[in-house]
N, C-alpha and C. Protein backbone atom coordinates (compact mmCIF):
# COMPACT_ATOMS: atom_id res chain seq x y z
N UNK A 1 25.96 -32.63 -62.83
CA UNK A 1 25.56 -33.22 -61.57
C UNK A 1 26.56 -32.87 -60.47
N UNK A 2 28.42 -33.02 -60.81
CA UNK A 2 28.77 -33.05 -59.93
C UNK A 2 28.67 -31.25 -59.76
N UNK A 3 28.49 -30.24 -60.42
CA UNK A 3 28.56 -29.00 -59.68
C UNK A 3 27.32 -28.47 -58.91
N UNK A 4 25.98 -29.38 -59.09
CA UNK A 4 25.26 -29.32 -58.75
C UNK A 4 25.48 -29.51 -57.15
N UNK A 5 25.80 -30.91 -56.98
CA UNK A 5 26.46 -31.34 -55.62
C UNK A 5 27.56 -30.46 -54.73
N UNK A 6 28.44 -29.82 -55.40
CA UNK A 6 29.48 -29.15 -55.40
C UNK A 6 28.66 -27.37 -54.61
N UNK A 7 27.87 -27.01 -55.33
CA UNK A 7 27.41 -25.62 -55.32
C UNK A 7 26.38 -25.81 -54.00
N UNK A 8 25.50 -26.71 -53.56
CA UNK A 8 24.78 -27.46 -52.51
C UNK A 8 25.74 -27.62 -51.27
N UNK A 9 27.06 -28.40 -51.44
CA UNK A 9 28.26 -28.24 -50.13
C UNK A 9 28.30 -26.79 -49.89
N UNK A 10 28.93 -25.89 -50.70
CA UNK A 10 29.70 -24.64 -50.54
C UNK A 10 28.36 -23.64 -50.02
N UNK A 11 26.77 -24.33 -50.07
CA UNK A 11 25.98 -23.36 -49.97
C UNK A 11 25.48 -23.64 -48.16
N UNK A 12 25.94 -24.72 -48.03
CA UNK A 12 25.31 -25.60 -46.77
C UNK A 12 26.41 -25.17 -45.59
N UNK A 13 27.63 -24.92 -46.02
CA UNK A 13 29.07 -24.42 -45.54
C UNK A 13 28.86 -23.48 -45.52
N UNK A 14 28.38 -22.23 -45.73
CA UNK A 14 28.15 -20.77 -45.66
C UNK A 14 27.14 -20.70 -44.48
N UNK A 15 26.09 -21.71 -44.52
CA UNK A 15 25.17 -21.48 -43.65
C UNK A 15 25.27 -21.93 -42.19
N UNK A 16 26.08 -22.92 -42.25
CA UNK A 16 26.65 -23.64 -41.17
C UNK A 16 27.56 -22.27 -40.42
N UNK A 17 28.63 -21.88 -40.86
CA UNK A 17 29.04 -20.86 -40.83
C UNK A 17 28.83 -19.64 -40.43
N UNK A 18 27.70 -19.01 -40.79
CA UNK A 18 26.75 -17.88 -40.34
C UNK A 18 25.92 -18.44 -39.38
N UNK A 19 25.43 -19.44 -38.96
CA UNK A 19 24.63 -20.09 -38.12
C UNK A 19 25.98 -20.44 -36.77
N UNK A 20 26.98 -20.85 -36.88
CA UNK A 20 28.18 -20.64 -35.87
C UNK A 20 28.77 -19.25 -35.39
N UNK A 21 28.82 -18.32 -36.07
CA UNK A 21 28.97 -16.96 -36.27
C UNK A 21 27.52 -16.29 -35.63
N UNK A 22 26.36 -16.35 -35.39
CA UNK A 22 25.65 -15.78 -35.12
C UNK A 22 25.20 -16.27 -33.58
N UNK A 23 26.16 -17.74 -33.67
CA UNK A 23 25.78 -18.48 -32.02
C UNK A 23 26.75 -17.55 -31.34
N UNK A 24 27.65 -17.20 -31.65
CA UNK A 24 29.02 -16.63 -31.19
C UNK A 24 28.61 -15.19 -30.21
N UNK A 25 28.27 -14.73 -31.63
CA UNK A 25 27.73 -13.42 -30.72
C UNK A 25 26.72 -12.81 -30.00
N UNK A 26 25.32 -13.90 -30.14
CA UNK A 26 24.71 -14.17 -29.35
C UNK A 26 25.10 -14.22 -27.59
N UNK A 27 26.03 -15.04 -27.75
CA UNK A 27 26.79 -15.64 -26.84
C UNK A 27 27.74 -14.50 -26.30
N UNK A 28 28.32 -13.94 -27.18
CA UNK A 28 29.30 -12.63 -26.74
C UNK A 28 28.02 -11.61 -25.89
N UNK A 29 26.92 -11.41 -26.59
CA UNK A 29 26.15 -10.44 -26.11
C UNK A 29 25.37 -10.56 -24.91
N UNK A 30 25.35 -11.98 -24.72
CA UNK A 30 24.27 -12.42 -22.94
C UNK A 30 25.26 -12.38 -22.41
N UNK A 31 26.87 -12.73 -22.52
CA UNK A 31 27.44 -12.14 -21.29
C UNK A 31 28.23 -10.98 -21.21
N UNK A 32 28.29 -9.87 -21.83
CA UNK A 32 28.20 -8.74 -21.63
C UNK A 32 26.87 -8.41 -20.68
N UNK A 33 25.63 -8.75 -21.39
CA UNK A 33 24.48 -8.30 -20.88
C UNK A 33 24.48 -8.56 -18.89
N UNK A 34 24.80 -10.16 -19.39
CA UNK A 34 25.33 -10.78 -18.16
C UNK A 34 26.17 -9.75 -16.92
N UNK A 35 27.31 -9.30 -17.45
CA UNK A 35 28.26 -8.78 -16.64
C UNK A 35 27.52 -7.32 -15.93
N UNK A 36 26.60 -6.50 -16.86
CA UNK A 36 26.05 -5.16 -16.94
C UNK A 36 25.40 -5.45 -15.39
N UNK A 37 24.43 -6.54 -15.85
CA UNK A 37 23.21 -7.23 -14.62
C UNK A 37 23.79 -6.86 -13.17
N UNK A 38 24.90 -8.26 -13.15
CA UNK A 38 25.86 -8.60 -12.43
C UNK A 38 26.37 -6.97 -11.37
N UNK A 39 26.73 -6.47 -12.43
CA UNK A 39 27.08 -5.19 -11.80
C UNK A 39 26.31 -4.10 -10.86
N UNK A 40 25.28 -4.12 -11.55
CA UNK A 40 24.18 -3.06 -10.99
C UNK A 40 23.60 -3.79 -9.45
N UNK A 41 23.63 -5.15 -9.32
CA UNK A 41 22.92 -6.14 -8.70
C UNK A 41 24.25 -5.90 -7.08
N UNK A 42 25.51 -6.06 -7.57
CA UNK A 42 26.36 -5.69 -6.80
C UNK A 42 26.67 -4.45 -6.23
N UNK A 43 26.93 -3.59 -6.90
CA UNK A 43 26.68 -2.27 -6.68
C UNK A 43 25.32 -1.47 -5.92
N UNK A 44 24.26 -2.19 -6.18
CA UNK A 44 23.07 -2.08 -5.29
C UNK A 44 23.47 -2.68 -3.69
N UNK A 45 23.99 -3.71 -3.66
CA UNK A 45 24.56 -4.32 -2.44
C UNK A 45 24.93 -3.46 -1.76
N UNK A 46 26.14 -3.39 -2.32
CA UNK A 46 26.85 -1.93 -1.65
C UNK A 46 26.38 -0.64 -1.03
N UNK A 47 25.54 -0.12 -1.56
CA UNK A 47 25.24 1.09 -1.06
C UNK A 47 23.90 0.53 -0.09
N UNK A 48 23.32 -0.48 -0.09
CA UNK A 48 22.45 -0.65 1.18
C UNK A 48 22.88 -0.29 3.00
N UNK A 49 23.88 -0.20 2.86
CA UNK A 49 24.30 0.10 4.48
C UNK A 49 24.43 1.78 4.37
N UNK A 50 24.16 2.39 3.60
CA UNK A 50 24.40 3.89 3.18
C UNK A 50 23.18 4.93 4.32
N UNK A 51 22.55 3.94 4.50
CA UNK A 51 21.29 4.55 5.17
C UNK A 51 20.31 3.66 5.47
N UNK A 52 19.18 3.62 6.84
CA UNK A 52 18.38 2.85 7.69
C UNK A 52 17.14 3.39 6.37
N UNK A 53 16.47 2.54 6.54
CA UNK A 53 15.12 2.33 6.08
C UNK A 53 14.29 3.09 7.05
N UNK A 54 14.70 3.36 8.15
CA UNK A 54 13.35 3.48 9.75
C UNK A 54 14.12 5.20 9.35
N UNK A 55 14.79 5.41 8.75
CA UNK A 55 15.80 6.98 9.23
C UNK A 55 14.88 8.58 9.10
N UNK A 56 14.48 8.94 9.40
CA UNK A 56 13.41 10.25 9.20
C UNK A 56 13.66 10.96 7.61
N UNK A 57 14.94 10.65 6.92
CA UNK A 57 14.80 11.26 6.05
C UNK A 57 15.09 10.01 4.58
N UNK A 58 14.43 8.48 4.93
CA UNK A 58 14.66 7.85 3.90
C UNK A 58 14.09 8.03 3.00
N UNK A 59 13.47 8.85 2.10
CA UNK A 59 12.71 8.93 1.00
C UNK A 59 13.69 9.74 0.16
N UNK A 60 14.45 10.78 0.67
CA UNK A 60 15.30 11.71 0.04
C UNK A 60 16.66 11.14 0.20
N UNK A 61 17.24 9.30 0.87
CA UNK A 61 18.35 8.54 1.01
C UNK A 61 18.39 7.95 0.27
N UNK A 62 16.81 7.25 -0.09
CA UNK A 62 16.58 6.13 -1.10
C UNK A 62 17.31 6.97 -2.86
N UNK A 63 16.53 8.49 -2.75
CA UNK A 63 16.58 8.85 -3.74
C UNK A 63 18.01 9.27 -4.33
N UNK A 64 18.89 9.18 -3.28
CA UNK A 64 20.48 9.77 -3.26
C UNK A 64 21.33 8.41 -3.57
N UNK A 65 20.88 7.46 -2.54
CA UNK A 65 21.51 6.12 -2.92
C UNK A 65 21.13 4.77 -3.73
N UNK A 66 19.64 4.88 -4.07
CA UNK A 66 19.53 4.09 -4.95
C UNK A 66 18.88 4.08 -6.56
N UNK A 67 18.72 5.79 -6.49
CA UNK A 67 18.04 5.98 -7.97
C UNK A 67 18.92 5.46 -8.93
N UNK A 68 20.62 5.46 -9.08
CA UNK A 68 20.96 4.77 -9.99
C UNK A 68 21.12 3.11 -10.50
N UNK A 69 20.38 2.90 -9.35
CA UNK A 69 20.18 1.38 -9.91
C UNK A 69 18.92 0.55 -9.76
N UNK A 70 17.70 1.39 -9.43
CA UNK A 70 16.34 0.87 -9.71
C UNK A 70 15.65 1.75 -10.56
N UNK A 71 14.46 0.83 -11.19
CA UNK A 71 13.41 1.84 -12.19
C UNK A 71 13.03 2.64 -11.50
N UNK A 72 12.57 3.52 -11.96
CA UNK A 72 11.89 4.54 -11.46
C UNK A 72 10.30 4.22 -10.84
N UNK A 73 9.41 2.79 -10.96
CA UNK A 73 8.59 2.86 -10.67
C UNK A 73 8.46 1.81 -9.43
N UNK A 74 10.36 1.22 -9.37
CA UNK A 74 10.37 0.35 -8.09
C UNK A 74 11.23 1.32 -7.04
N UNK A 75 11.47 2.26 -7.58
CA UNK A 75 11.85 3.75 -6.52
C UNK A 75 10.80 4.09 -6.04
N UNK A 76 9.73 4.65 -6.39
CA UNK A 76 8.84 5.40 -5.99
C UNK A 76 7.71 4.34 -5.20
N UNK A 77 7.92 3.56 -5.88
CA UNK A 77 7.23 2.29 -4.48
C UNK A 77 7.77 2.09 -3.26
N UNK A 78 9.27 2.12 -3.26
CA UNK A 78 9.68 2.20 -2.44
C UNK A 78 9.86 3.44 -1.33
N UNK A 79 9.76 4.30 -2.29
CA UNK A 79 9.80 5.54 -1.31
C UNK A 79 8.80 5.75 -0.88
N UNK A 80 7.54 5.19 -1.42
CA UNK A 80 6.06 5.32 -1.00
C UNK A 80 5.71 4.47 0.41
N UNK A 81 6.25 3.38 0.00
CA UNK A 81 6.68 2.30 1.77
C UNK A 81 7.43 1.64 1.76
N UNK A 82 8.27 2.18 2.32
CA UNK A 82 9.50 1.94 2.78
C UNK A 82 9.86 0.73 3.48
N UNK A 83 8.50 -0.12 3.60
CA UNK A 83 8.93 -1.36 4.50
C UNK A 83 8.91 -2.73 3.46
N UNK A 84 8.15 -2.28 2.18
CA UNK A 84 8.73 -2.99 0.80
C UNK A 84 9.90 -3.00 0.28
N UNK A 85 11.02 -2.27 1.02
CA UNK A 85 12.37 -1.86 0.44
C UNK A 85 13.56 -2.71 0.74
N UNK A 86 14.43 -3.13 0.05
CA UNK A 86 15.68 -3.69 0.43
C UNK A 86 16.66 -3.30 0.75
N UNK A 87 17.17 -3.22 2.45
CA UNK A 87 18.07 -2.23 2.55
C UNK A 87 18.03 -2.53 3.97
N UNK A 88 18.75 -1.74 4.85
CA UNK A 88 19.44 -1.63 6.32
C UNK A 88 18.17 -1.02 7.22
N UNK A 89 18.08 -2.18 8.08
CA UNK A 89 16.94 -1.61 8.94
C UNK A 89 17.92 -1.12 10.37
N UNK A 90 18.46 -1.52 10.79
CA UNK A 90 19.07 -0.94 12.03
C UNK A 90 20.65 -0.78 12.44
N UNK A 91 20.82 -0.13 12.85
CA UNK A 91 22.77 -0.05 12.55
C UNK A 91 23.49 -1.18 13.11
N UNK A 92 23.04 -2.43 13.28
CA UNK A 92 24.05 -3.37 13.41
C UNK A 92 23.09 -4.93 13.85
N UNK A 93 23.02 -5.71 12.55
CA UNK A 93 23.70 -5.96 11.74
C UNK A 93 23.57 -4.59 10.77
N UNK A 94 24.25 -4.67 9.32
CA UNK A 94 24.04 -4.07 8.44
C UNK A 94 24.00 -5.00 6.59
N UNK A 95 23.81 -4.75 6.12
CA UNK A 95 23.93 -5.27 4.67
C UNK A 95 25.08 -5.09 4.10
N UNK A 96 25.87 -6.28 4.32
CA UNK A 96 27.64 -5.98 3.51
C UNK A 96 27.51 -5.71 2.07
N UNK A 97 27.10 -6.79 1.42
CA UNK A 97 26.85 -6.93 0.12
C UNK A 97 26.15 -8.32 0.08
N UNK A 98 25.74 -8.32 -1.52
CA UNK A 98 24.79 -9.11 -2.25
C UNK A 98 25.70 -10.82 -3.00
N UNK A 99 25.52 -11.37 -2.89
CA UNK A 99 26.16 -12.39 -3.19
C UNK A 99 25.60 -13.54 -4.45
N UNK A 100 25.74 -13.52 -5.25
CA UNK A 100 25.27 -13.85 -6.68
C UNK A 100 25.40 -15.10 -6.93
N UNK A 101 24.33 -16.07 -6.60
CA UNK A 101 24.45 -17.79 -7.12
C UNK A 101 23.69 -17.70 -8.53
N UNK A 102 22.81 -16.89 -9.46
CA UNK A 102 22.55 -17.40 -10.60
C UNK A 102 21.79 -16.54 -11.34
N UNK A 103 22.22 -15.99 -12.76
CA UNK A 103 21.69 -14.66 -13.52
C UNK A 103 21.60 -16.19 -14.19
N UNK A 104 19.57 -15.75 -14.69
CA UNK A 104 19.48 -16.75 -16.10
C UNK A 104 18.45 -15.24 -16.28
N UNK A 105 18.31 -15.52 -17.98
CA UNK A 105 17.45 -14.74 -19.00
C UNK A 105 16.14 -14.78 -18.80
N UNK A 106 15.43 -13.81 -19.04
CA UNK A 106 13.93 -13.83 -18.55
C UNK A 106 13.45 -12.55 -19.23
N UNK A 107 14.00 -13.62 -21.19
CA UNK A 107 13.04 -12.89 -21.78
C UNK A 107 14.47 -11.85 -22.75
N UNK A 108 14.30 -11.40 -23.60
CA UNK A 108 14.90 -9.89 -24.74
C UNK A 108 15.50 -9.53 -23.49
N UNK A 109 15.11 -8.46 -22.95
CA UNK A 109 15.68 -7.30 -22.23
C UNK A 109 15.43 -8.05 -20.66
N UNK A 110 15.59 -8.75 -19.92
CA UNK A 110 15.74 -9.04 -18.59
C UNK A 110 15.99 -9.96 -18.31
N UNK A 111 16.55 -10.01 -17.26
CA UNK A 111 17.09 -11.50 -16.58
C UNK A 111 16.56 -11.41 -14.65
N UNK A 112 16.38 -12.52 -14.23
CA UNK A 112 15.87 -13.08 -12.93
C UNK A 112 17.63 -13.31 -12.19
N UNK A 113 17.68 -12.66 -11.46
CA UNK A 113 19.11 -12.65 -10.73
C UNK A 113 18.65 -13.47 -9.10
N UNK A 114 19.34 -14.69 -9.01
CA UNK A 114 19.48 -14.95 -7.38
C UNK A 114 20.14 -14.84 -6.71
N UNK A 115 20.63 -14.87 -5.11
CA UNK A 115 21.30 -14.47 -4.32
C UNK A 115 20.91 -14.17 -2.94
N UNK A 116 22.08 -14.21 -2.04
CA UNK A 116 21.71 -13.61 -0.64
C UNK A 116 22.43 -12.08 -0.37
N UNK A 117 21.95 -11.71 0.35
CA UNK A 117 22.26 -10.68 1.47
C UNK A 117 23.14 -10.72 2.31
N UNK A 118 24.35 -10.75 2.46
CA UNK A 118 24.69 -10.88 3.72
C UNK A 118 25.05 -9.60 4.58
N UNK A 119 24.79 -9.55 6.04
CA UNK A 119 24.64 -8.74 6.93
C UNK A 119 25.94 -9.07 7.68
N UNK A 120 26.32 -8.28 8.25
CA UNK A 120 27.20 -7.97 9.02
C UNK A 120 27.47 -7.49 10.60
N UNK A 121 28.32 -7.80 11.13
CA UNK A 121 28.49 -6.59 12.49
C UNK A 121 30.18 -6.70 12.40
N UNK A 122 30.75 -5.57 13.37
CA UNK A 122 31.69 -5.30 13.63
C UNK A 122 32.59 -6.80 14.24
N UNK A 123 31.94 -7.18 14.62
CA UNK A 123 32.47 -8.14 15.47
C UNK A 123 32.74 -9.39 14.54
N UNK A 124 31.78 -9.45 13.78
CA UNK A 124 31.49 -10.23 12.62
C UNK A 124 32.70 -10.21 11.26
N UNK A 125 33.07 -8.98 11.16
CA UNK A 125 34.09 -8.57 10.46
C UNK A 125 35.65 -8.81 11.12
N UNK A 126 35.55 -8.63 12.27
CA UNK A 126 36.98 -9.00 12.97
C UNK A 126 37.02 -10.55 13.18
N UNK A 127 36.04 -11.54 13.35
CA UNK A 127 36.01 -12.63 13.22
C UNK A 127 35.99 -13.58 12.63
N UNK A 128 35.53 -12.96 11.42
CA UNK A 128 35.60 -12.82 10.17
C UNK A 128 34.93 -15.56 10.28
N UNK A 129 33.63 -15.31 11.00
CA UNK A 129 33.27 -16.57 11.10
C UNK A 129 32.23 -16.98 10.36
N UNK A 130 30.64 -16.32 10.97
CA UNK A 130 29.41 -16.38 10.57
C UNK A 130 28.37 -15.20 10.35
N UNK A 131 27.76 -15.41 9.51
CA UNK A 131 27.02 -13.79 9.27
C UNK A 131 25.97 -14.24 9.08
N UNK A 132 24.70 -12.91 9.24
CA UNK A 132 23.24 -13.76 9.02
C UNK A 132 23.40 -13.34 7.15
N UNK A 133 22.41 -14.08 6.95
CA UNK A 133 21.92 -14.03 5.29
C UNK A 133 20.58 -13.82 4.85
N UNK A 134 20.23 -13.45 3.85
CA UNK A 134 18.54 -13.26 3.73
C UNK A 134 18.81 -13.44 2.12
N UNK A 135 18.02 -14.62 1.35
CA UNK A 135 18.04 -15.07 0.49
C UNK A 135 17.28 -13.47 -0.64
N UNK A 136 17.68 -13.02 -1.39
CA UNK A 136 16.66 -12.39 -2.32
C UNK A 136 16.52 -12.62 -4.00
N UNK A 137 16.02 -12.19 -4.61
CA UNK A 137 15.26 -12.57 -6.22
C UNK A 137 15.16 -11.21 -6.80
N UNK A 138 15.81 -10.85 -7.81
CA UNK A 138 15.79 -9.75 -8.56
C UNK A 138 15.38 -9.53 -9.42
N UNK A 139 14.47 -9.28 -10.18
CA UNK A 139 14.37 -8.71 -11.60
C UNK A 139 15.38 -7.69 -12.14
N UNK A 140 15.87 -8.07 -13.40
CA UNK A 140 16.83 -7.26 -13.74
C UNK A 140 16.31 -6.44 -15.28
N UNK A 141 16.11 -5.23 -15.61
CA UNK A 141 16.00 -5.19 -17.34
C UNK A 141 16.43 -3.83 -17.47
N UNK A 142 16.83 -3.68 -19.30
CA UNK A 142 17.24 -2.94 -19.75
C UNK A 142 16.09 -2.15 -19.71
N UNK A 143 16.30 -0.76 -19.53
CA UNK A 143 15.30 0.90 -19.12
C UNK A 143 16.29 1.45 -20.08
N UNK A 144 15.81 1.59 -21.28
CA UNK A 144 16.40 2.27 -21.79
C UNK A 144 17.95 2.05 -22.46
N UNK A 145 19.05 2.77 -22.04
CA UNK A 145 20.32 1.90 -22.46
C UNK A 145 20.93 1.70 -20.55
N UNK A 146 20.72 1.72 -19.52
CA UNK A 146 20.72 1.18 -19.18
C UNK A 146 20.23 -0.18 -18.15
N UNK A 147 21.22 -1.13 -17.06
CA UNK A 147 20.10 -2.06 -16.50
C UNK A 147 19.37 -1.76 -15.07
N UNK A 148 18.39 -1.80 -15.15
CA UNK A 148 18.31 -1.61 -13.80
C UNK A 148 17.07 -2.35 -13.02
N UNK A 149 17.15 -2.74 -11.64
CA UNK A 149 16.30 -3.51 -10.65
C UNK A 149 14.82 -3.02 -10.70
N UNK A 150 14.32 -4.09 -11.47
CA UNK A 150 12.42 -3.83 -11.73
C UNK A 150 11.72 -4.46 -10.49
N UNK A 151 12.15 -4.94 -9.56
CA UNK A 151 11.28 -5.64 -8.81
C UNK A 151 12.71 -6.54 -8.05
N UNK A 152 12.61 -6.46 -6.34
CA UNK A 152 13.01 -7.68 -5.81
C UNK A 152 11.41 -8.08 -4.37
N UNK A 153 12.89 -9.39 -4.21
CA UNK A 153 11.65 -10.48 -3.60
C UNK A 153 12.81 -10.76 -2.55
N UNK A 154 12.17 -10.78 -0.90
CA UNK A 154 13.20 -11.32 -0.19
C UNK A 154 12.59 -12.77 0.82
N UNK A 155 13.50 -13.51 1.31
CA UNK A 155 13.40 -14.47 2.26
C UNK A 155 13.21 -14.27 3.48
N UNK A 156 13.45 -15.13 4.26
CA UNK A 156 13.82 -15.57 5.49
C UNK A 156 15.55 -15.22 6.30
N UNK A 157 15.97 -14.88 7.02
CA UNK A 157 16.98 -14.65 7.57
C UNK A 157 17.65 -15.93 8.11
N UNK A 158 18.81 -16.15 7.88
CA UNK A 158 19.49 -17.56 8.88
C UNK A 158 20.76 -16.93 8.82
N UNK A 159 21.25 -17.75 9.77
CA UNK A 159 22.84 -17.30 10.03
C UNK A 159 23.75 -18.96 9.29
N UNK A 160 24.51 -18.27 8.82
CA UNK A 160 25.61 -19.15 7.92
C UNK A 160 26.88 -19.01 7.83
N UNK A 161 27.71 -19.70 7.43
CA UNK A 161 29.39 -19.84 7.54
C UNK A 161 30.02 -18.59 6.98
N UNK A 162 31.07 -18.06 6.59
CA UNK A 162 31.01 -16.98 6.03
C UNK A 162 32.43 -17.47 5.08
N UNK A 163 32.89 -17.54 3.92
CA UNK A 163 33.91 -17.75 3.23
C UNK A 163 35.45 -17.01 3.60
């Protein structure tokens, strides 16, 4: 009886164990996945002031500055109309970067990224006070081995404090 009891602990302890061990890296792996997102989502920020949306040659700008971080079938939408696109419409304000309030999972391979826009001017930068913002919504998923922007969604524009 008692090894019966005995062999039942040591079997319940293994599983407990592998069941802690498998939360772990679960956990190791959404935020890696996490950080990948994060990155591409920022890095997209960035290169939005690279070039106007209205510019005579945005289809061959889009394709220089943003093929490495959208699918290929939210590129070609975009390059198809250009007024679906996220990016710099006129040289001032401009799109500083993307500002990240919340990556949750949406699903195996993607996550729903939120955040604003914030825009800029020169003046804005030396004053360093208030900037406008434009709220946007990202789809994020793995293409392959790497992540990249399946779809965004944008807001409304307001002007806000600036950190």
């Amino acid at each position: 009886m008692n090894k019966k009891v005995l062999l039942i602990s040591i079997l319940a302890a293994i599983v407990v164990v592998c069941a802690a061990a498998g939360r772990f890296f679960l956990y190791q792996n959404q935020q890696k996945d996490q950080a990948g997102v994060r990155k591409v989502v920022e890095s997209f920020g960035y290169t939005m002031k690279n070039f106007s949306l209205l510019s005579q040659t945005v289809k061959q700008d889009m394709e220089q500055n943003y093929k490495p971080f959208l699918s290929a079938e939210l590129l070609s939408s975009w390059e198809n109309d250009p007024s679906k696109a996220v990016g710099r419409l006129v040289s001032s304000p401009w799109p500083d970067k993307i500002d990240i309030s919340s990556i949750k999972p949406d699903g195996a391979n993607s996550y729903q990224v939120s955040g604003k826009i914030i825009l800029t001017t020169g003046d804005q930068i030396a004053k360093g006070d208030k900037a406008i913002t434009q709220p946007v919504d990202f789809t994020v998923s793995k293409v392959g081995d790497k992540w990249l922007i399946t779809s965004a969604k944008t807001g409304e524009f307001s002007i806000t404090e600036v950190n």
